[in-house]
Protein backbone atom coordinates (compact mmCIF):
# COMPACT_ATOMS: atom_id res chain seq x y z
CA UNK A 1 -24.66 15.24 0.99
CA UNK A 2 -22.84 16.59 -2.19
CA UNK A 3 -19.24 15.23 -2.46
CA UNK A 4 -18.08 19.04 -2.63
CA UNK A 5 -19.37 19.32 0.93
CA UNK A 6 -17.60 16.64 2.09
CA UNK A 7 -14.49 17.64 -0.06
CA UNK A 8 -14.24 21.29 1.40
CA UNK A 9 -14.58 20.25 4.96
CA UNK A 10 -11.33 20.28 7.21
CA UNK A 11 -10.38 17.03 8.43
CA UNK A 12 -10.43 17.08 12.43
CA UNK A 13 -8.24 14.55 14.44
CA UNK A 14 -10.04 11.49 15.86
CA UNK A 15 -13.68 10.27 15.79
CA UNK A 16 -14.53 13.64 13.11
CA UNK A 17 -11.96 12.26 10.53
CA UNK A 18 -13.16 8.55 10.60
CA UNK A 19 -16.68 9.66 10.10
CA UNK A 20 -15.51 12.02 7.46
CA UNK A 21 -13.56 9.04 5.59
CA UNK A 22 -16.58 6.94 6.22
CA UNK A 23 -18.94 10.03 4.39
CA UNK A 24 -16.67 9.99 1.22
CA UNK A 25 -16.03 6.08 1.09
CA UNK A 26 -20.12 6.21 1.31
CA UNK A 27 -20.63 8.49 -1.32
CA UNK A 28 -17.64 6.82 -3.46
CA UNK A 29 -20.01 3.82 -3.67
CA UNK A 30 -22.61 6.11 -4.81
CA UNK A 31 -20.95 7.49 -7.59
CA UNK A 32 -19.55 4.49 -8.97
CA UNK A 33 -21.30 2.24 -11.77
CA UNK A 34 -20.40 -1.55 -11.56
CA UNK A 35 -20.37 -3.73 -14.87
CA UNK A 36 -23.64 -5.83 -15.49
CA UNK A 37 -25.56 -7.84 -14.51
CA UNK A 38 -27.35 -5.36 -11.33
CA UNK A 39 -26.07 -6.14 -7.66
CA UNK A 40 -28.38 -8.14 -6.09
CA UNK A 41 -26.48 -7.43 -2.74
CA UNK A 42 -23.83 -4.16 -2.05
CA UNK A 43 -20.83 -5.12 -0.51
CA UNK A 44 -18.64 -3.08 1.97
CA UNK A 45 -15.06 -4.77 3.06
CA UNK A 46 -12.66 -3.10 5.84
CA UNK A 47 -9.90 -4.63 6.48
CA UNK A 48 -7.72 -2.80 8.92
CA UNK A 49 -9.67 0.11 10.64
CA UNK A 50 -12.45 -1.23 13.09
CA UNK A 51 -13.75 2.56 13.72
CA UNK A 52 -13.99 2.75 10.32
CA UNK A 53 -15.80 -0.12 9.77
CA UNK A 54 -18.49 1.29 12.55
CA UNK A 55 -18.73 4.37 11.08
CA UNK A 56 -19.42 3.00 7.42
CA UNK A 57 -22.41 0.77 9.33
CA UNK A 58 -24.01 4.04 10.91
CA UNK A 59 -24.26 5.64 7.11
CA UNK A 60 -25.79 2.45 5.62
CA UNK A 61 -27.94 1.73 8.11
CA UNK A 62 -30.51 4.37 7.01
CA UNK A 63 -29.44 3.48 3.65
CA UNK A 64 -32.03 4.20 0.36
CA UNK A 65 -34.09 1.45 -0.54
CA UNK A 66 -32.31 -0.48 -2.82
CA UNK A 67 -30.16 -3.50 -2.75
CA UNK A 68 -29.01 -4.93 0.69
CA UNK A 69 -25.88 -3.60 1.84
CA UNK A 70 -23.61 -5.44 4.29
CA UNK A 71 -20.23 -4.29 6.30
CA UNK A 72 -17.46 -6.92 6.51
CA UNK A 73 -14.11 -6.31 8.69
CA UNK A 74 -11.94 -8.81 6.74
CA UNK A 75 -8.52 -9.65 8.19
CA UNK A 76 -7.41 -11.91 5.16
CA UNK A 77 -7.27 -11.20 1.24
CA UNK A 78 -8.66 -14.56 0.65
CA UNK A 79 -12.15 -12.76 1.39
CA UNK A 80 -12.02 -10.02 -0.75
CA UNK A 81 -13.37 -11.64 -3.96
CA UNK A 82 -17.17 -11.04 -1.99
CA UNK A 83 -16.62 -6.95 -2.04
CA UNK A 84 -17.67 -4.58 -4.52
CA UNK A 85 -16.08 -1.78 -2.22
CA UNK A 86 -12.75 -2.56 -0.29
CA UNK A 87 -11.33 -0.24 2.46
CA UNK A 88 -7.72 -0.83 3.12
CA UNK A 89 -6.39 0.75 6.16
CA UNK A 90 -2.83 -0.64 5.38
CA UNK A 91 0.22 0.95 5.33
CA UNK A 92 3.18 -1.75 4.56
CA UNK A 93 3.44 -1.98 0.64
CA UNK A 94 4.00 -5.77 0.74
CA UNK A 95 0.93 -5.75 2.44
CA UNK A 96 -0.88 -3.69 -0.07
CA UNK A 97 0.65 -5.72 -3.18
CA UNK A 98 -0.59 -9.02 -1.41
CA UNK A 99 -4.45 -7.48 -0.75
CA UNK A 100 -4.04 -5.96 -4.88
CA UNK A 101 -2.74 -9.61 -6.50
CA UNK A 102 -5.59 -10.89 -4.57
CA UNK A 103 -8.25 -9.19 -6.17
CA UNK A 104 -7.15 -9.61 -9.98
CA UNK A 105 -9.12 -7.79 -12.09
CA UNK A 106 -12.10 -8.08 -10.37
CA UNK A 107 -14.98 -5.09 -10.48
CA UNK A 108 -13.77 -3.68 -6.42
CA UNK A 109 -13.23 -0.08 -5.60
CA UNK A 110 -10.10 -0.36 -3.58
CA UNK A 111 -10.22 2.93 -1.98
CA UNK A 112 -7.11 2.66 0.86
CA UNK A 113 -6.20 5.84 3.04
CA UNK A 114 -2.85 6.31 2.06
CA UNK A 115 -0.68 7.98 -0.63
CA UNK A 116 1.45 4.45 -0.45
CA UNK A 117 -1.95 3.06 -0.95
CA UNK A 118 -2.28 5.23 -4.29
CA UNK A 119 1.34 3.91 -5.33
CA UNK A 120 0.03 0.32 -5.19
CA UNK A 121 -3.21 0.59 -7.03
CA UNK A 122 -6.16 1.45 -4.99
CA UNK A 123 -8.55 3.17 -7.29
CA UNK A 124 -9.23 6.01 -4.98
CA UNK A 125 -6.77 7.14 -2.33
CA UNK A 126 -8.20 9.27 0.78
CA UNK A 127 -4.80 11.84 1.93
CA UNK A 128 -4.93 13.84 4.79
CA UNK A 129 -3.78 17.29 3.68
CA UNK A 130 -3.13 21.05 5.80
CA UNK A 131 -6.60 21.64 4.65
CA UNK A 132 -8.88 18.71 4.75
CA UNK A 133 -8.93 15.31 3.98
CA UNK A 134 -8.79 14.76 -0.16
CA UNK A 135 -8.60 12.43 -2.76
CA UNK A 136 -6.97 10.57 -5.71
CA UNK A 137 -8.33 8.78 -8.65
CA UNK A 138 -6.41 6.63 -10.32
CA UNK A 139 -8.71 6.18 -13.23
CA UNK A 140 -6.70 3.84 -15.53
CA UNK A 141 -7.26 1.06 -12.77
CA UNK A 142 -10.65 2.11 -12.55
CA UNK A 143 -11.05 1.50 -16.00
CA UNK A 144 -8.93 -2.15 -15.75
CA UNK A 145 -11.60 -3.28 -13.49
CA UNK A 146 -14.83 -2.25 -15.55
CA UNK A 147 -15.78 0.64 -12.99
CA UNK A 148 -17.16 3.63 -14.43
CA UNK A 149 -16.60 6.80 -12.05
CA UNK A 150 -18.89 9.82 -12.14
CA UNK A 151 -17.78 13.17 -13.21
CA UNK A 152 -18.42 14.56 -10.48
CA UNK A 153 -16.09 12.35 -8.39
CA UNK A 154 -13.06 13.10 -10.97
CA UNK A 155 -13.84 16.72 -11.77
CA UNK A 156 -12.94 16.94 -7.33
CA UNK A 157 -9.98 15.04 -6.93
CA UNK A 158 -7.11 16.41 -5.82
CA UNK A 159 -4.79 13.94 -8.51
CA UNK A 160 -6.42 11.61 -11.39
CA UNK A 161 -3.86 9.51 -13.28
């Protein structure tokens, strides 16, 4: 699935939008390079959004062949340092600023699913908007953390600072 596809479809209340922010978190992780050496094992951390969390396993389950992937739902930032992708379903900026301090500069894609999210420096912020669900890139923290995003990830998002 091309991350246009995903981009240009309307975001429907309920089960459709979770899947939908599961597709794009999915394909994220797809489109991002990590800094050396390889991943011997791909890392997916929730922490927040249990439906979310089920609909991320459901996508890697018939996952490429490549290195292992495994699906945490992680309750305290303490954890995080095992993720190369965090989801964080948070709203409370305290909150957010206590999951960010945690994680230093390490390589993680924070991708959260809030604009506050985007304020607080997840690298990629999912927004629900009249049309669909879209996107920010914050690309300086990208950068701070030795990710390398794709083109095609920053040429369709709605905001890259």
């Amino acid at each position: 699935m091309s991350l246009c596809a995903a981009a240009c479809a309307p975001a429907r209340a309920g089960q459709d939008e979770v899947q939908l922010k599961a597709a794009f978190i999915y394909r994220f992780a797809q489109l991002t390079q990590w800094p050396p050496p390889p991943l011997r094992e791909f890392t997916y951390c929730v922490a927040g959004n249990a439906p979310l969390q089920d609909a991320l396993r459901a996508l890697t389950q018939g996952a490429a062949p490549g290195a292992p992937v495994r699906l945490l739902q992680i309750g305290e930032p303490q954890h995080v340092p095992q993720c190369q992708l965090l989801v964080l379903s948070l709203s409370g900026r305290a909150e957010l600023r206590r999951w960010q301090e945690m994680l230093a500069d390490d390589p993680v894609l924070v991708v959260g699913d809030s604009a506050e999210s985007f304020r607080n420096g997840a690298v990629i912020a999912l927004v629900i908007e009249p049309n669909g669900l879209a996107f920010r890139i914050n690309h300086t923290e990208a950068k701070r953390r030795g990710l390398a995003l794709s083109y095609q990830m920053l040429k369709l998002a709605r905001e890259v600072k």
